[in-house]
Protein backbone atom coordinates (compact mmCIF):
# COMPACT_ATOMS: atom_id res chain seq x y z
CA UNK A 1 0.00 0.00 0.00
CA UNK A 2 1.61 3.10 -0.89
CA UNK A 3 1.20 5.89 2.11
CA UNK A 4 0.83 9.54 1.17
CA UNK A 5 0.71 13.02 3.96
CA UNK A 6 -1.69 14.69 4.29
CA UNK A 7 -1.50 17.88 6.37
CA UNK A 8 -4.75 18.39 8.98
CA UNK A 9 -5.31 21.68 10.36
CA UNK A 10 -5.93 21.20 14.64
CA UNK A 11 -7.29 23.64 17.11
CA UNK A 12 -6.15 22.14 20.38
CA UNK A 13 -3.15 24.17 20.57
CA UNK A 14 -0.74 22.39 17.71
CA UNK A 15 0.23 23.85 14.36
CA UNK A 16 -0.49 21.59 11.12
CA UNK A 17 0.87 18.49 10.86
CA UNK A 18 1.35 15.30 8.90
CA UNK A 19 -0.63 12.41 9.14
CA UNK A 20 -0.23 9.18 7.32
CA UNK A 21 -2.70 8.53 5.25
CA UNK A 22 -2.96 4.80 2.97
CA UNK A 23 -3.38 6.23 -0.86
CA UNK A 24 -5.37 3.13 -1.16
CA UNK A 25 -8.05 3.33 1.06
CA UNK A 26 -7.95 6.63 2.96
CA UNK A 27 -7.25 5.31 6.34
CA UNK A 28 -4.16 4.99 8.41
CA UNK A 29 -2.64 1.32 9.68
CA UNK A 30 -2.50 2.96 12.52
CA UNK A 31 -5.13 5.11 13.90
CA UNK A 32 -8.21 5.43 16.63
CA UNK A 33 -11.51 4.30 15.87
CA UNK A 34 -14.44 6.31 15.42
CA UNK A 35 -11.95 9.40 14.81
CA UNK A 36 -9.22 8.24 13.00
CA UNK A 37 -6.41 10.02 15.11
CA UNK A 38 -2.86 8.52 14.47
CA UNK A 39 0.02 9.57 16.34
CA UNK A 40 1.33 13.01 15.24
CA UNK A 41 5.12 12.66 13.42
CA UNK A 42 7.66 14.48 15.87
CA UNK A 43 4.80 15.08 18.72
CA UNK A 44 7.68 14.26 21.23
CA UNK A 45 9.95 17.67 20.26
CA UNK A 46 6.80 19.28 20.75
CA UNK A 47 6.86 22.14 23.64
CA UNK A 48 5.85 21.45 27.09
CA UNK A 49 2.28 22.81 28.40
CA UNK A 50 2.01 21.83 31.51
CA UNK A 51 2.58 18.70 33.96
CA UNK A 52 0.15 16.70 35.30
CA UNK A 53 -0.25 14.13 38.37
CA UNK A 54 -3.67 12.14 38.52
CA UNK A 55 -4.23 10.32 41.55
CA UNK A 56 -6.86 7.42 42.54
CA UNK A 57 -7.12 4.56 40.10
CA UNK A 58 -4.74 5.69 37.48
CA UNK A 59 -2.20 7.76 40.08
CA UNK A 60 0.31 8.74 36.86
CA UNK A 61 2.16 11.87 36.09
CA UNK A 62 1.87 13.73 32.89
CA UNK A 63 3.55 15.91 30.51
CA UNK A 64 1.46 17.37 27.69
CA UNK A 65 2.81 18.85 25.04
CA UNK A 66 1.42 21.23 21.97
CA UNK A 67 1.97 21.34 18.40
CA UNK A 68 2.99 25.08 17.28
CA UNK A 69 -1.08 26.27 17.26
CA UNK A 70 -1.75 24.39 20.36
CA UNK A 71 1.12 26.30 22.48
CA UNK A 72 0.21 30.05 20.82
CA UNK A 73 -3.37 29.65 21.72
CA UNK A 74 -2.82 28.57 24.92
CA UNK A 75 -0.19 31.26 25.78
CA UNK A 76 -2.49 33.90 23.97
CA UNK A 77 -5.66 32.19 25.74
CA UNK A 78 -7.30 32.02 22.80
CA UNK A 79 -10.86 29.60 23.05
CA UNK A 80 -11.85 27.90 21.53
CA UNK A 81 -8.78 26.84 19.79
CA UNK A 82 -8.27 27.21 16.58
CA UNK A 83 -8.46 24.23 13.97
CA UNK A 84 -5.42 22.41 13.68
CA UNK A 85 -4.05 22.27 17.49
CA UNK A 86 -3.09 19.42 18.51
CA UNK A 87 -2.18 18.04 21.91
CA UNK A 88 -0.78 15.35 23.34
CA UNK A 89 -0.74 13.95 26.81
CA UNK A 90 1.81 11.49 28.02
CA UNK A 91 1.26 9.24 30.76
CA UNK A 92 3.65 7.35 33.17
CA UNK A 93 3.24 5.53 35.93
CA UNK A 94 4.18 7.78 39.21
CA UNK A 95 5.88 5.76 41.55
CA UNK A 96 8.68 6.82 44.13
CA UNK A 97 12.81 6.92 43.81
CA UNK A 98 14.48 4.61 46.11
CA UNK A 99 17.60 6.29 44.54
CA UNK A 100 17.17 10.05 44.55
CA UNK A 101 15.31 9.61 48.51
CA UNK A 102 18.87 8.34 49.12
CA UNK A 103 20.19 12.02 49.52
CA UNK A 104 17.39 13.42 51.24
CA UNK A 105 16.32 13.19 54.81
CA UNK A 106 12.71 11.64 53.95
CA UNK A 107 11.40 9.64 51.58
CA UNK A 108 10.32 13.04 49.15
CA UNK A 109 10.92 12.10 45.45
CA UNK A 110 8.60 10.62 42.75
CA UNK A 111 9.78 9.91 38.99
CA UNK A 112 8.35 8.98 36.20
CA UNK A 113 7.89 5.42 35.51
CA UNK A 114 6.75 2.68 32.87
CA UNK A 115 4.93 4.70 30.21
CA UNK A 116 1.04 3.57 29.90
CA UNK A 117 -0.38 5.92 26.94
CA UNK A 118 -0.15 8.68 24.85
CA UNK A 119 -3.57 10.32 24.06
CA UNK A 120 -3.73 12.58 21.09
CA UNK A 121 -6.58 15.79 20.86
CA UNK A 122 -6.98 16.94 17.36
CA UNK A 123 -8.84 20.40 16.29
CA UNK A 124 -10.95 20.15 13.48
CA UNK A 125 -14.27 22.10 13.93
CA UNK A 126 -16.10 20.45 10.57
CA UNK A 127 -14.45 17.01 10.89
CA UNK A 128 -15.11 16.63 14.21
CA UNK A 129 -18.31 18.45 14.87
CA UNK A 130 -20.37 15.84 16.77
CA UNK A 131 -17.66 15.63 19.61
CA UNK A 132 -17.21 19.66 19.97
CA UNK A 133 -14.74 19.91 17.27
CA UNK A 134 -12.26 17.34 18.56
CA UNK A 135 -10.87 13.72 17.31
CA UNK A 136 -9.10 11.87 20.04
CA UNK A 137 -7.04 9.27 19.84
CA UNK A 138 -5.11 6.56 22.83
CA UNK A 139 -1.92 5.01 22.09
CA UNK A 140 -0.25 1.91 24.28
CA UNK A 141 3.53 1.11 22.95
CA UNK A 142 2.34 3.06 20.02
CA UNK A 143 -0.15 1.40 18.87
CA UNK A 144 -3.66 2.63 18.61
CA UNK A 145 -6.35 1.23 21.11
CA UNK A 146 -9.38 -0.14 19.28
CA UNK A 147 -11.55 0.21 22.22
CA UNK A 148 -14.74 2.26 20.40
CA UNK A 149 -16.46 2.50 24.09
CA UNK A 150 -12.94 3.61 25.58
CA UNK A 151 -12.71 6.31 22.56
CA UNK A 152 -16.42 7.47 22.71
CA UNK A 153 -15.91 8.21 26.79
CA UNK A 154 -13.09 10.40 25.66
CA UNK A 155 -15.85 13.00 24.53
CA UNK A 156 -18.26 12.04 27.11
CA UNK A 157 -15.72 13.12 29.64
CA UNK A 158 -14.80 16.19 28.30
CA UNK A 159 -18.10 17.47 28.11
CA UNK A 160 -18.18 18.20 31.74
CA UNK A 161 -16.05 20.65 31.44
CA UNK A 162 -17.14 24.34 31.70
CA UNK A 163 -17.61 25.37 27.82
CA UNK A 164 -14.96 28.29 27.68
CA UNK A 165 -12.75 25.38 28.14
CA UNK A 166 -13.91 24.14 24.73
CA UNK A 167 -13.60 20.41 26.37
CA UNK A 168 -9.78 21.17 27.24
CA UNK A 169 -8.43 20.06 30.95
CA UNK A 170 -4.73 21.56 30.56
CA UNK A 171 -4.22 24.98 31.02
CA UNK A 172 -0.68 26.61 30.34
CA UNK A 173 1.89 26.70 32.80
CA UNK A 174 4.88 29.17 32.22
């Protein structure tokens, strides 16, 4: 199958970027269900947003990181974002450092651990107008989960936030 790019326009806070694309049928080996979100080409240069720790039944730590329309609207506070951000959110498992509490007087100091996802947010108010404009997408060891019900709660979730938001949890830390 030969594989062209095609370039989709985000508003989640990323510039444009290149997505695979299969010539053949239109659809990526490699992408969510239901929305069709790969993994973004170089999404791990991207700049930082903010840093994130969720506790109870997941209890990671979190970096999540903007394409080049994702960070300017965020930094300019511009909602709702402008088609073609994108944002990703990397997960690891938080867990403590037998080595670095070594040098302090307490145990004080958490790391980052195994990795358990990436989850992609793509902009694209007319592609993705049932689910407020966004595609999302959940990636374990890179490939893309499959899991329709896991990828329609993405939305579901989102929704509770307050709509100036536009369905967005991160805010930008300087």
């Amino acid at each position: 199958m030969r594989k062209t790019t095609a370039f989709c326009l985000l508003g989640s806070g990323v510039a444009a970027i290149g997505v695979s694309v299969s010539a053949a049928s239109g659809v990526s080996d490699n992408v969510s269900p239901i929305y069709g979100v790969g993994l973004p080409e170089g999404y791990r240069g991207w700049q930082m947003i903010t840093v994130a720790h969720e506790a109870g039944k997941n209890n990671d730590i979190r970096g999540i990181l903007g394409n080049d329309i994702a960070v300017k609207a965020f930094r300019d506070g511009t909602r709702p974002f402008p088609d073609g951000t994108v944002i990703a959110r990397l997960a690891y498992v938080y867990k403590s450092s037998p080595e670095n509490d070594a040098v302090f007087p307490a145990p004080q100091s958490f790391v980052a651990g195994d990795p358990t996802n990436v989850q992609i947010s793509v902009k694209d108010s007319k592609k993705y107008a049932e689910s407020g404009g966004w595609g999302y997408g959940q990636f374990e060891n890179a490939v893309a989960n499959q899991s329709e019900p896991l990828l329609k709660s993405c939305f579901a979730c989102h929704t509770k936030l307050d709509r100036s938001k536009d369905f967005v949890f991160s805010h930008y830390s300087p």
